[in-house]
PDB file of N, CA and C in Angstrom:
ATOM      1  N   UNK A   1      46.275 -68.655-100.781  1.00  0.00           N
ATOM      2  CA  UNK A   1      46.166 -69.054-102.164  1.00  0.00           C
ATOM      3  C   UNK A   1      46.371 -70.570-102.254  1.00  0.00           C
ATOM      4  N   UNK A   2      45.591 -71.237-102.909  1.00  0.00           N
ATOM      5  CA  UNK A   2      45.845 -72.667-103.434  1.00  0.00           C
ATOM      6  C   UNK A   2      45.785 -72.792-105.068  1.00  0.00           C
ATOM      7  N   UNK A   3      47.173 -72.402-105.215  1.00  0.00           N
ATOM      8  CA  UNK A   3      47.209 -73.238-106.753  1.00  0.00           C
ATOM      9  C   UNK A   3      47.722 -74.243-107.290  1.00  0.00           C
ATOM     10  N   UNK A   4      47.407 -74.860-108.354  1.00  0.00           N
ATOM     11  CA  UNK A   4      47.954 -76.055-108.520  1.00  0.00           C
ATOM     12  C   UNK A   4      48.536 -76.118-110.002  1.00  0.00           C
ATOM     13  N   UNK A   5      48.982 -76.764-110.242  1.00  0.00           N
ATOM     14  CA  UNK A   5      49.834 -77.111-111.565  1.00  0.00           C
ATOM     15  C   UNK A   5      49.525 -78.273-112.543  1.00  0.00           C
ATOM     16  N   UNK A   6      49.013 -78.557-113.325  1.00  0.00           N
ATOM     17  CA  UNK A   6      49.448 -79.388-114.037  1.00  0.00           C
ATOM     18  C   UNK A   6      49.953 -79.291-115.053  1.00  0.00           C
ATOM     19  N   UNK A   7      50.864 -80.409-115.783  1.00  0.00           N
ATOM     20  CA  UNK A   7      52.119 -79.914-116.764  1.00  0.00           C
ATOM     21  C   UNK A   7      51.335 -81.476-117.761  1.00  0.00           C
ATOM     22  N   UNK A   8      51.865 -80.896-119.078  1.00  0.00           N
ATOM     23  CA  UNK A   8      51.239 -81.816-120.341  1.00  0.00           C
ATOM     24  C   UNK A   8      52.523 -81.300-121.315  1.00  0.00           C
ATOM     25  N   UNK A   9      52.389 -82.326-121.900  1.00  0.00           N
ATOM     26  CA  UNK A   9      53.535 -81.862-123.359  1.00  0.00           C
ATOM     27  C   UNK A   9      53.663 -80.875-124.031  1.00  0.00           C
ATOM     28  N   UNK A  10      52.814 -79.940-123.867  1.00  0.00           N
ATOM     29  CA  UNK A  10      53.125 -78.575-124.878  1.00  0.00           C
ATOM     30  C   UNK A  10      52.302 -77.556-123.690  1.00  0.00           C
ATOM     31  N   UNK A  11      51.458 -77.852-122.417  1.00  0.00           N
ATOM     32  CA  UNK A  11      51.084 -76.456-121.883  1.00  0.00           C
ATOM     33  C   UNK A  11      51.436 -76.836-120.622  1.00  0.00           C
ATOM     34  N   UNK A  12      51.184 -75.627-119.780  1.00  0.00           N
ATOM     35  CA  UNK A  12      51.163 -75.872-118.196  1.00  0.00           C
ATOM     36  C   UNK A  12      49.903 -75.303-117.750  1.00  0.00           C
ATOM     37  N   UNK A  13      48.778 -75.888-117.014  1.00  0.00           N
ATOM     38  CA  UNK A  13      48.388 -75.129-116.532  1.00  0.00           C
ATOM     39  C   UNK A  13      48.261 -74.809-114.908  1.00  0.00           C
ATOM     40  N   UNK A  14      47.957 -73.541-115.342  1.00  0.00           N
ATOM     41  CA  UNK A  14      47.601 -72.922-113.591  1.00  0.00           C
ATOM     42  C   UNK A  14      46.349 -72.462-113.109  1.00  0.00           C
ATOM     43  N   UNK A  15      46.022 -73.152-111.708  1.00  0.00           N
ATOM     44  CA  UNK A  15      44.762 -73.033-111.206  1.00  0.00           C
ATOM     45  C   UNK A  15      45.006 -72.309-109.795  1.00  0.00           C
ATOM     46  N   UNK A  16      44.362 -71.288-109.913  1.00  0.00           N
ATOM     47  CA  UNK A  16      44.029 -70.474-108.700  1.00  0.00           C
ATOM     48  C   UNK A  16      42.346 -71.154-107.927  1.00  0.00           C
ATOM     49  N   UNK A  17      42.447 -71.448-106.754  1.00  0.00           N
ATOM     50  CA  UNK A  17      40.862 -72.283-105.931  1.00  0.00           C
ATOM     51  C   UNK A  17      40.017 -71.556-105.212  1.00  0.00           C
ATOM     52  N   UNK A  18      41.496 -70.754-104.798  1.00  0.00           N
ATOM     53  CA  UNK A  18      41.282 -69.388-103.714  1.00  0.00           C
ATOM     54  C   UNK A  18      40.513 -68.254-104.656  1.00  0.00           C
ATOM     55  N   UNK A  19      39.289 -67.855-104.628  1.00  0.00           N
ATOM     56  CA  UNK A  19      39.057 -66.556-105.339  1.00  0.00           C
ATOM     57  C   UNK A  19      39.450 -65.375-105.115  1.00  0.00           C
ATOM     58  N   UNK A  20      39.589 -64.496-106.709  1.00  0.00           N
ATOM     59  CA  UNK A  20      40.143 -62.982-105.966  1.00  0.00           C
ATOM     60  C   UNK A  20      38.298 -62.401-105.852  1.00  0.00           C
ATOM     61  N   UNK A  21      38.867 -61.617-104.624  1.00  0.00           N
ATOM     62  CA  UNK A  21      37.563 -60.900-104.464  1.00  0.00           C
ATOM     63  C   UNK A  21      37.599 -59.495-104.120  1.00  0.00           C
ATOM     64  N   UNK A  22      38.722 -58.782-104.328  1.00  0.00           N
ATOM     65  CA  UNK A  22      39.022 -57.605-104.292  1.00  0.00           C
ATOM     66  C   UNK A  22      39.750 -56.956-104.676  1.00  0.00           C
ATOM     67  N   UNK A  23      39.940 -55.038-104.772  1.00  0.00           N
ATOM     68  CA  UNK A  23      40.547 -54.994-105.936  1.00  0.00           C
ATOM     69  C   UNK A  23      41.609 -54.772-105.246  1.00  0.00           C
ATOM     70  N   UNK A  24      42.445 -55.095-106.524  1.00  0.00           N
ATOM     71  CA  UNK A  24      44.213 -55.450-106.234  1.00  0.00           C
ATOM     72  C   UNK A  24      44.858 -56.741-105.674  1.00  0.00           C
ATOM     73  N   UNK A  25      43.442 -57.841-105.674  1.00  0.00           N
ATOM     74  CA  UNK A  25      44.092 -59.182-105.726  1.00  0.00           C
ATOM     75  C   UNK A  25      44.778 -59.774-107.262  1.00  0.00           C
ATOM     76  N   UNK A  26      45.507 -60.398-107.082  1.00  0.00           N
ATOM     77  CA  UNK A  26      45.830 -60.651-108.588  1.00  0.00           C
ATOM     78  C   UNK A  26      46.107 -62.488-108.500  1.00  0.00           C
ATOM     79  N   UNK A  27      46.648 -62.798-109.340  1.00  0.00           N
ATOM     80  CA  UNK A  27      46.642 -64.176-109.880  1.00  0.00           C
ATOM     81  C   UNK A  27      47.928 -64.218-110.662  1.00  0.00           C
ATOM     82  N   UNK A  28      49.199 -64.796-110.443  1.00  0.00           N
ATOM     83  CA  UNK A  28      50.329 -64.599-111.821  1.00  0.00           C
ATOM     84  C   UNK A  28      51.158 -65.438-111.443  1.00  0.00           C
ATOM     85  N   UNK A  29      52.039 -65.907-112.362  1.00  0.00           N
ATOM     86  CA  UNK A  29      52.255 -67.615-113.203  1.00  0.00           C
ATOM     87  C   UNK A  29      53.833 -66.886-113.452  1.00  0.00           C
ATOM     88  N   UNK A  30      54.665 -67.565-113.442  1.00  0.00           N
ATOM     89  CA  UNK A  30      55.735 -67.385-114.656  1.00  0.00           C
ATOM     90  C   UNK A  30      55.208 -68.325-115.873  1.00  0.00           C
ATOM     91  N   UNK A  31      56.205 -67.186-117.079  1.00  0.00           N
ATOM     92  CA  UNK A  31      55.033 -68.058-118.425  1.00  0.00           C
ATOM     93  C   UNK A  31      56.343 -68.117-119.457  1.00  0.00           C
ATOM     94  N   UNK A  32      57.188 -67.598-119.714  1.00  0.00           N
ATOM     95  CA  UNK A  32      58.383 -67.146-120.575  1.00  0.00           C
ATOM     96  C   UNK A  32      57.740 -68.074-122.342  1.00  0.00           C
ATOM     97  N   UNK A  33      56.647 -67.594-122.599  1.00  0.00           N
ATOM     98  CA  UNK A  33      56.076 -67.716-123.561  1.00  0.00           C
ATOM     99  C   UNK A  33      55.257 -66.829-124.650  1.00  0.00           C
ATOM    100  N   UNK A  34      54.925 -66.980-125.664  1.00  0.00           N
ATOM    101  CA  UNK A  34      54.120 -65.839-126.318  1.00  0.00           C
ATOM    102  C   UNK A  34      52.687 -65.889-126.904  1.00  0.00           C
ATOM    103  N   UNK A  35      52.092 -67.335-125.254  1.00  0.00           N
ATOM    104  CA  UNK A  35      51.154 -68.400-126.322  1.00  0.00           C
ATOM    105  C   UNK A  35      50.532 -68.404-125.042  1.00  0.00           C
ATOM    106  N   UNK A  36      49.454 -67.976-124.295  1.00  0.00           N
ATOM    107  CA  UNK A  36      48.382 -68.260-122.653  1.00  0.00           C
ATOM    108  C   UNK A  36      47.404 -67.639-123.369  1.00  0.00           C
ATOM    109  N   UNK A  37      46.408 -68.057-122.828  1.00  0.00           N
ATOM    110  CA  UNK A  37      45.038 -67.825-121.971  1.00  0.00           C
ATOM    111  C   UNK A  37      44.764 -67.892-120.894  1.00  0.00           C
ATOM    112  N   UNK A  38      43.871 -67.129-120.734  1.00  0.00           N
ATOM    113  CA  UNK A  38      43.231 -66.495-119.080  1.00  0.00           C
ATOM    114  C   UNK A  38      41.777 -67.148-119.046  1.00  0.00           C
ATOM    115  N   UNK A  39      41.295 -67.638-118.311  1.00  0.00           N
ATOM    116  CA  UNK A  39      40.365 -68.603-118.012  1.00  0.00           C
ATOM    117  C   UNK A  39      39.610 -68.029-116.642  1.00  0.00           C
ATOM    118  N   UNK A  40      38.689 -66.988-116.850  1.00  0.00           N
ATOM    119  CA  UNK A  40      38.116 -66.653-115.891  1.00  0.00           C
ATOM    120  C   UNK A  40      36.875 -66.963-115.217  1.00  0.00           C
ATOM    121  N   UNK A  41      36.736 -67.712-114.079  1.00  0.00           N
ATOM    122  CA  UNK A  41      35.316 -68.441-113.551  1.00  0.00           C
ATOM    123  C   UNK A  41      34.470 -67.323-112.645  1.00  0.00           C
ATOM    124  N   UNK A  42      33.769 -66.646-113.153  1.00  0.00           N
ATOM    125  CA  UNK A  42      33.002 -65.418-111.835  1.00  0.00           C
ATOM    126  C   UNK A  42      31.763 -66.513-111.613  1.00  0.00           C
ATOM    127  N   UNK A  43      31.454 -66.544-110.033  1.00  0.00           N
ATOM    128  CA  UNK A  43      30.417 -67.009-109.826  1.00  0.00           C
ATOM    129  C   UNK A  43      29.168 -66.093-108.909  1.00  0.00           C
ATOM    130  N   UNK A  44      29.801 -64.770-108.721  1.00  0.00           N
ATOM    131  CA  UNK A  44      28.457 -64.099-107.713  1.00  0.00           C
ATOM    132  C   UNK A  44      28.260 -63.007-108.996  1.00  0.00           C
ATOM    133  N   UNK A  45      27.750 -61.915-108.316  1.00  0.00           N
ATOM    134  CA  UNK A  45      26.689 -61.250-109.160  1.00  0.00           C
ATOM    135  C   UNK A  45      27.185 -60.021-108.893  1.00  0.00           C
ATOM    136  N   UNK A  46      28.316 -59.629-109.393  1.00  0.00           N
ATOM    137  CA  UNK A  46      29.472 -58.205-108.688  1.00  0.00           C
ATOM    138  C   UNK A  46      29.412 -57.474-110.124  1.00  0.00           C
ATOM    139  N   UNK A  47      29.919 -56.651-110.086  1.00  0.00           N
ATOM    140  CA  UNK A  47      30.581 -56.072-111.588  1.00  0.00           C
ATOM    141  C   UNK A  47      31.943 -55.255-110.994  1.00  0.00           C
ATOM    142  N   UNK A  48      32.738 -55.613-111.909  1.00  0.00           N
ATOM    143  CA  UNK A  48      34.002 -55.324-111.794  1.00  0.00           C
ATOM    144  C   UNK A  48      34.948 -55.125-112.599  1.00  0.00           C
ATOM    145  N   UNK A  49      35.727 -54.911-112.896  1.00  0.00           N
ATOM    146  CA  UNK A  49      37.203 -55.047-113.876  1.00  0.00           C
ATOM    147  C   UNK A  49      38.594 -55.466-113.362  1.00  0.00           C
ATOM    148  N   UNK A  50      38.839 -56.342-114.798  1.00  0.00           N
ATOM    149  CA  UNK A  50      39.450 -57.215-114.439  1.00  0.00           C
ATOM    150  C   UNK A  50      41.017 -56.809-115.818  1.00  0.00           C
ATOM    151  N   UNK A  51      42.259 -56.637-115.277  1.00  0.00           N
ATOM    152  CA  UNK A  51      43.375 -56.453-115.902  1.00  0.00           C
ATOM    153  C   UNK A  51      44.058 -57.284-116.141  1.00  0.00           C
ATOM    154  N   UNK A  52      44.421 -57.762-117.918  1.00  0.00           N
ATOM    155  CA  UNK A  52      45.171 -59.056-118.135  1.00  0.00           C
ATOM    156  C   UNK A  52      46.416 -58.203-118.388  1.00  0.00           C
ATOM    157  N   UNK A  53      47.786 -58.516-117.797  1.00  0.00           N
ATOM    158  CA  UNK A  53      48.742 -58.100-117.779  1.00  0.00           C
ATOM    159  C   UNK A  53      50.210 -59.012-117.691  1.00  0.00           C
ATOM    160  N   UNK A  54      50.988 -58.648-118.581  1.00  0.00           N
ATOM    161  CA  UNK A  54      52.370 -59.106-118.781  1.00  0.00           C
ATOM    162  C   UNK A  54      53.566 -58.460-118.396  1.00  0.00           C
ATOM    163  N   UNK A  55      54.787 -58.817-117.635  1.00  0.00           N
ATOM    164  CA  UNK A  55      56.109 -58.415-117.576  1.00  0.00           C
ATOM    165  C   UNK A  55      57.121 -59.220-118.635  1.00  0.00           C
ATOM    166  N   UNK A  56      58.211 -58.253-118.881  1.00  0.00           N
ATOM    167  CA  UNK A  56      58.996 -58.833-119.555  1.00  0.00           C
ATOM    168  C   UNK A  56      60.000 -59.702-118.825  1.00  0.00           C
ATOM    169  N   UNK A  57      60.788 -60.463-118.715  1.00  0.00           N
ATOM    170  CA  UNK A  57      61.846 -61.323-118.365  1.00  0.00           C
ATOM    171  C   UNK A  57      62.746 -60.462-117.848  1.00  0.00           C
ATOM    172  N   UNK A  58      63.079 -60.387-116.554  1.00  0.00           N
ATOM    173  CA  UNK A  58      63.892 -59.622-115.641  1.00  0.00           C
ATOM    174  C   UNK A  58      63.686 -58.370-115.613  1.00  0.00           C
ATOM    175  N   UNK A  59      62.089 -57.982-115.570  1.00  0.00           N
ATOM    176  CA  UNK A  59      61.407 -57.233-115.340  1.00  0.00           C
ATOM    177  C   UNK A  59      60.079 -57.540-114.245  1.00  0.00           C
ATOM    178  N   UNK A  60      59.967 -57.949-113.642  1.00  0.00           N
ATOM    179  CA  UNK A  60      59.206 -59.242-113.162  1.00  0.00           C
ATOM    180  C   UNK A  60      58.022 -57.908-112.152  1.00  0.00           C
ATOM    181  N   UNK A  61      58.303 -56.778-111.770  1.00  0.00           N
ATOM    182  CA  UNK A  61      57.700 -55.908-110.955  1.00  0.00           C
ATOM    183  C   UNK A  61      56.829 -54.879-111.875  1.00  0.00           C
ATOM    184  N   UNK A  62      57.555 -55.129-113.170  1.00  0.00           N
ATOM    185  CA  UNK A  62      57.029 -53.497-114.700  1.00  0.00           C
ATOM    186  C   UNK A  62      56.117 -54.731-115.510  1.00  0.00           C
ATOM    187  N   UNK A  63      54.362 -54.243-115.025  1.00  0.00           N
ATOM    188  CA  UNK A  63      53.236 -55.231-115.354  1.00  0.00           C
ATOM    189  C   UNK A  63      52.864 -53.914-116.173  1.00  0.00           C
ATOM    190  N   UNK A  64      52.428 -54.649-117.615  1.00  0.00           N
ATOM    191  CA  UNK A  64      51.782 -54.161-118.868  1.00  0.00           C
ATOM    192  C   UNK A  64      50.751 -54.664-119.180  1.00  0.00           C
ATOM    193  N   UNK A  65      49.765 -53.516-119.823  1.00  0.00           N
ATOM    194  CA  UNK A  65      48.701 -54.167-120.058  1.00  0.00           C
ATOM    195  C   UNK A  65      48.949 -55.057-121.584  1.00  0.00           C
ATOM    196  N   UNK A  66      48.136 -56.214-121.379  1.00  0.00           N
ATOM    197  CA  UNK A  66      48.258 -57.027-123.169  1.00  0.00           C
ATOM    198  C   UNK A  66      47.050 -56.784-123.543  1.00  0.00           C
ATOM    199  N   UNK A  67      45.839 -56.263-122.938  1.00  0.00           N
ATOM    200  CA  UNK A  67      44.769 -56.110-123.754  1.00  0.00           C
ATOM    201  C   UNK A  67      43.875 -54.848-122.918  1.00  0.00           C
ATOM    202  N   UNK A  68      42.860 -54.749-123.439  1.00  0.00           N
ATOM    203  CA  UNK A  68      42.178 -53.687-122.789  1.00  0.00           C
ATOM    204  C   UNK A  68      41.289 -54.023-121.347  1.00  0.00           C
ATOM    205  N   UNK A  69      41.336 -53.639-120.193  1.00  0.00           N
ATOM    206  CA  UNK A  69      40.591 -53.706-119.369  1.00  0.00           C
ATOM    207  C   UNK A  69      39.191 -54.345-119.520  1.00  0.00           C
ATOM    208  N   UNK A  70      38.887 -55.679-118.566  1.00  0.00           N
ATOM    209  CA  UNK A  70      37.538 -56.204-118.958  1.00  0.00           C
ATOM    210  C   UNK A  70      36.833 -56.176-117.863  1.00  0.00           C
ATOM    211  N   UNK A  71      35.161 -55.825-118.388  1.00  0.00           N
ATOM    212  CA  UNK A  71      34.413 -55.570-117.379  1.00  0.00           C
ATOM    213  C   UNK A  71      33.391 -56.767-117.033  1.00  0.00           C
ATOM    214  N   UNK A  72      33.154 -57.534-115.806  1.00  0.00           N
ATOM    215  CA  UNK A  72      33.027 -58.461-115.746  1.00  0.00           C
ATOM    216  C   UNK A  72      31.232 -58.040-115.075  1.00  0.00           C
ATOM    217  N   UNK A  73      30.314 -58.477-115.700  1.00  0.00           N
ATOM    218  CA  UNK A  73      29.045 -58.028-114.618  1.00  0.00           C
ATOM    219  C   UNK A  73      28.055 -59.392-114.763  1.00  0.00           C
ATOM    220  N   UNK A  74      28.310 -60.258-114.837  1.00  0.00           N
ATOM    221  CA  UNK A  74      27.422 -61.792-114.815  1.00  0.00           C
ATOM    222  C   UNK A  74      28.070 -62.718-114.541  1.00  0.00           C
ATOM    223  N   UNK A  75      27.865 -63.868-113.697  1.00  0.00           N
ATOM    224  CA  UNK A  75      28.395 -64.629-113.511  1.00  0.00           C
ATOM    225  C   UNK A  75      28.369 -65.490-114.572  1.00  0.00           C
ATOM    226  N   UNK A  76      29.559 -66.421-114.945  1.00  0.00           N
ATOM    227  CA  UNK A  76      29.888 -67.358-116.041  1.00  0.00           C
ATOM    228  C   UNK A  76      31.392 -67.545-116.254  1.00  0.00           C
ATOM    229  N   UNK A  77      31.878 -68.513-117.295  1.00  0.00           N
ATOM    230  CA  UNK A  77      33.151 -68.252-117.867  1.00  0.00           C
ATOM    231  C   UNK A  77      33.556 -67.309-118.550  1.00  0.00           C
ATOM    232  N   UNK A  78      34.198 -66.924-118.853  1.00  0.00           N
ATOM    233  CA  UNK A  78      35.531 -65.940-119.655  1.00  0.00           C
ATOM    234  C   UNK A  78      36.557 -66.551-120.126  1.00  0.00           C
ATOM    235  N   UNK A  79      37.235 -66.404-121.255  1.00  0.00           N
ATOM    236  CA  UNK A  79      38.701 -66.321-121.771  1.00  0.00           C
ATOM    237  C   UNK A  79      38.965 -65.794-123.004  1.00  0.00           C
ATOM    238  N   UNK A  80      40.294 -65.404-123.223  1.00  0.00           N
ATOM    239  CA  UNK A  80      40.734 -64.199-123.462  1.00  0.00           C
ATOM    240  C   UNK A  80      42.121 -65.335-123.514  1.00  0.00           C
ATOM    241  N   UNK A  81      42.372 -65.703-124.931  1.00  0.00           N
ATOM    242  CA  UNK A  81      43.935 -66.100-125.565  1.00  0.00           C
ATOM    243  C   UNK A  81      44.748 -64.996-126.261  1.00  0.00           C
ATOM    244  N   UNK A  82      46.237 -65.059-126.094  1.00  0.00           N
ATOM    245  CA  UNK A  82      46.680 -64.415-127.027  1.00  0.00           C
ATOM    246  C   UNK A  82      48.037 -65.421-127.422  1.00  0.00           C
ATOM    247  N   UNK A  83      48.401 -64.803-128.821  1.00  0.00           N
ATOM    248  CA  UNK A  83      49.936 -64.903-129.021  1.00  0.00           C
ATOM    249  C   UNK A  83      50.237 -64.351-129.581  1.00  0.00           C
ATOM    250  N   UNK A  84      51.744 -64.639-129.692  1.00  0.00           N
ATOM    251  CA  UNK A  84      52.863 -63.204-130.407  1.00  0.00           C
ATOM    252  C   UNK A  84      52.910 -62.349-129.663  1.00  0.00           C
ATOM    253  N   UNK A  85      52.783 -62.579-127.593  1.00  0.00           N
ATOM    254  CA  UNK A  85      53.393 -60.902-127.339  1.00  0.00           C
ATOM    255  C   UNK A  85      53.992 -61.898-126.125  1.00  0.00           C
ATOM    256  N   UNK A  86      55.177 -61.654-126.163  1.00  0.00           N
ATOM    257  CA  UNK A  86      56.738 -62.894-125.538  1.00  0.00           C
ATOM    258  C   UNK A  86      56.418 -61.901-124.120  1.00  0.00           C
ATOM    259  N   UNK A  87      55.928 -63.146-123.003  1.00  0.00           N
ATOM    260  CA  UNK A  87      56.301 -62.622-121.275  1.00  0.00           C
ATOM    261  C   UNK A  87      56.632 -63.387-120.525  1.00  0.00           C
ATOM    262  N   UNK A  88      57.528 -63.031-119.751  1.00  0.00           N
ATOM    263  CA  UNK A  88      58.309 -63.275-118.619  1.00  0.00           C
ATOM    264  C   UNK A  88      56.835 -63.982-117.521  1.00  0.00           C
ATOM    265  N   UNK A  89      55.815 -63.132-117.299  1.00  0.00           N
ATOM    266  CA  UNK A  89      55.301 -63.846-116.533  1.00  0.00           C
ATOM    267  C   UNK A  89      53.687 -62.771-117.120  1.00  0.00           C
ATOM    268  N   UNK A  90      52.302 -63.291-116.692  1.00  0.00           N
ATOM    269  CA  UNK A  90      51.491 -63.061-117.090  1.00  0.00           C
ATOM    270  C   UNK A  90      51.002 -63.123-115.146  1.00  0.00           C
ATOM    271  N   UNK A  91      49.523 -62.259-115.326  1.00  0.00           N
ATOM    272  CA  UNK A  91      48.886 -61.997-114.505  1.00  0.00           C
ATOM    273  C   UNK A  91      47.273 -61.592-114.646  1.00  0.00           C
ATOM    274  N   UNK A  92      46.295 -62.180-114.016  1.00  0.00           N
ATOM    275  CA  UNK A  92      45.179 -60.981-113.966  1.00  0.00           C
ATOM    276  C   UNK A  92      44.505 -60.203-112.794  1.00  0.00           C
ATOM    277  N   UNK A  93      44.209 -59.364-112.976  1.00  0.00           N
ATOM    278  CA  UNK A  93      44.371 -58.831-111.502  1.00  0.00           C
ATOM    279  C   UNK A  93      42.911 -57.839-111.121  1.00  0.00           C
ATOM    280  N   UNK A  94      42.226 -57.808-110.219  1.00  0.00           N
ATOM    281  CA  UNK A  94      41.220 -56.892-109.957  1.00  0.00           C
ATOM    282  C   UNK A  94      41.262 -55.108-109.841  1.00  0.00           C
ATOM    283  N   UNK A  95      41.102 -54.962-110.858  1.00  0.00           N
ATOM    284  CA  UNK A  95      41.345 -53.336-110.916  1.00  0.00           C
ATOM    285  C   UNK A  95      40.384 -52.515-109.892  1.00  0.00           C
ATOM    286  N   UNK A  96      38.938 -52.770-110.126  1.00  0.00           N
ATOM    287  CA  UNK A  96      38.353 -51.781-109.351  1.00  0.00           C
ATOM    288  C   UNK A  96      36.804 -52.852-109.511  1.00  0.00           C
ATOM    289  N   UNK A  97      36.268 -52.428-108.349  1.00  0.00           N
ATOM    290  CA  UNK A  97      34.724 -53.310-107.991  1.00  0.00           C
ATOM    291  C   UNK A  97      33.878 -51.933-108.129  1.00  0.00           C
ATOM    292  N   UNK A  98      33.075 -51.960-108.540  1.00  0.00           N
ATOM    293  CA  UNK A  98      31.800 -51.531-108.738  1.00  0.00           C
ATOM    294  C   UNK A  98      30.639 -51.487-107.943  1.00  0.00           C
ATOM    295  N   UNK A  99      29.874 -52.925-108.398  1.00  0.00           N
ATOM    296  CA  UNK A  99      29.367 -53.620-107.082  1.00  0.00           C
ATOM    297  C   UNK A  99      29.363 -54.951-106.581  1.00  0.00           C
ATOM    298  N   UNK A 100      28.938 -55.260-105.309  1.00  0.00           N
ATOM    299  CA  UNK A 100      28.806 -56.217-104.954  1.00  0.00           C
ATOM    300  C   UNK A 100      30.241 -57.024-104.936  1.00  0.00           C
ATOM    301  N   UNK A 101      30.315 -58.143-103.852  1.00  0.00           N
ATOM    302  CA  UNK A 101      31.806 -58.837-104.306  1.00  0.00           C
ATOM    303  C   UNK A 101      32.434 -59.841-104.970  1.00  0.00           C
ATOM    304  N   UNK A 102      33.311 -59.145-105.755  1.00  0.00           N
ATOM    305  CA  UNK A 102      33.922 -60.710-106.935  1.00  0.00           C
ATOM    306  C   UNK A 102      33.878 -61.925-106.440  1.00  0.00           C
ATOM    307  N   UNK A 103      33.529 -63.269-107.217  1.00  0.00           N
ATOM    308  CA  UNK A 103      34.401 -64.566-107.097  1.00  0.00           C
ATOM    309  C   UNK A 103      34.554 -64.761-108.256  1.00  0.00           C
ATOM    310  N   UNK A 104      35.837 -64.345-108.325  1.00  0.00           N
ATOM    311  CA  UNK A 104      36.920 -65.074-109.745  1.00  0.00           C
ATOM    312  C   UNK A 104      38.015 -66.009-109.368  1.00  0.00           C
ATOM    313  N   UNK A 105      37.578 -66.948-110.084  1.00  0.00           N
ATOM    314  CA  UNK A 105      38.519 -68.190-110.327  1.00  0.00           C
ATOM    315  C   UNK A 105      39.322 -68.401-111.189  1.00  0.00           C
ATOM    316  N   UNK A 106      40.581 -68.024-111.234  1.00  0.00           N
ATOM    317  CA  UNK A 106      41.915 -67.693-113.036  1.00  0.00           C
ATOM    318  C   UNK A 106      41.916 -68.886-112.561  1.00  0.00           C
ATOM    319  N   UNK A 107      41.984 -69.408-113.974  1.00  0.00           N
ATOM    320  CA  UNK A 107      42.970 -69.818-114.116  1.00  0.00           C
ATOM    321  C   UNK A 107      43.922 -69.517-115.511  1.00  0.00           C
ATOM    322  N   UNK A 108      45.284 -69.984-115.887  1.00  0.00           N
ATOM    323  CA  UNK A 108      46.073 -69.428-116.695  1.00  0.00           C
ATOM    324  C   UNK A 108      46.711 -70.666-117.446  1.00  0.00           C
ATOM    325  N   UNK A 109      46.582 -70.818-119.154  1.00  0.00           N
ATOM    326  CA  UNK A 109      47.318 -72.143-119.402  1.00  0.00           C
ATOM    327  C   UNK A 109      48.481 -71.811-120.427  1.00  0.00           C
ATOM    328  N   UNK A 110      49.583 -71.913-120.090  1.00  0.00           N
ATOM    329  CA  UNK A 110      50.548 -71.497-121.283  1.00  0.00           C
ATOM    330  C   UNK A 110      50.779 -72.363-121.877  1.00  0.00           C
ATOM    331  N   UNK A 111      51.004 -72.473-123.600  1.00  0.00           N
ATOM    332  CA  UNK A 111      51.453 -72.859-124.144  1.00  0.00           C
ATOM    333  C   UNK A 111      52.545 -73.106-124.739  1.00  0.00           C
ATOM    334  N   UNK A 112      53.376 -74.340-124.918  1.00  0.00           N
ATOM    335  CA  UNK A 112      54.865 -73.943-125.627  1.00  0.00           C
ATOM    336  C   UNK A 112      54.626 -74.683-126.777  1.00  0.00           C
ATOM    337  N   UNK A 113      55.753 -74.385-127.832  1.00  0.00           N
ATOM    338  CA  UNK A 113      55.892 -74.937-129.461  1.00  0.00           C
ATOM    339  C   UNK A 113      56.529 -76.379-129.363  1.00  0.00           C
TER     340      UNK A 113
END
């Protein structure tokens, strides 16, 4: 994995370089916020699903879903913001491939107040 960080006055973000390309790779940040987006780069021609998921704060292993399972079948961007649901750490993760193999590029930017 190569991720990188950059930090700004109100977000952080996180860049994954390394793609996930299979299922049960995941991507996850500590976030202790109630304010991210998921920033998803697919560049091959797969179809797949993709799980945006949150733990609570000293819960860090009990991953919840925050939204409904997304199915990814064209290459392009994606994102998918939320707020008002407070996590310890955020994640997205490859549920199941279909066909052909993923390149997804998360990245994840939290926001603080």
């Amino acid at each position: 994995m190569a991720t990188t960080v950059k930090r700004f006055a109100n977000t952080i973000e996180h860049h994954e370089s390394t793609a996930l390309a299979a299922a049960d790779d995941t991507f996850e940040v500590s976030c202790h916020s109630d304010n991210y987006t998921f920033f998803l780069k697919s560049t091959g021609a797969a179809e797949f699903v993709v799980a945006l998921e949150m733990s609570a704060a000293g819960a860090a292993s009990d991953y919840f879903a925050i939204d409904t399972n997304k199915t990814i079948s064209a290459a392009g961007n994606y994102d998918f913001s939320y707020t008002g649901i407070p996590a310890g750490r955020v994640r997205c993760r490859i549920v199941s491939v279909t066909s052909g193999t993923p390149d997804l590029e998360p990245q994840i930017v939290v926001r603080y107040p």
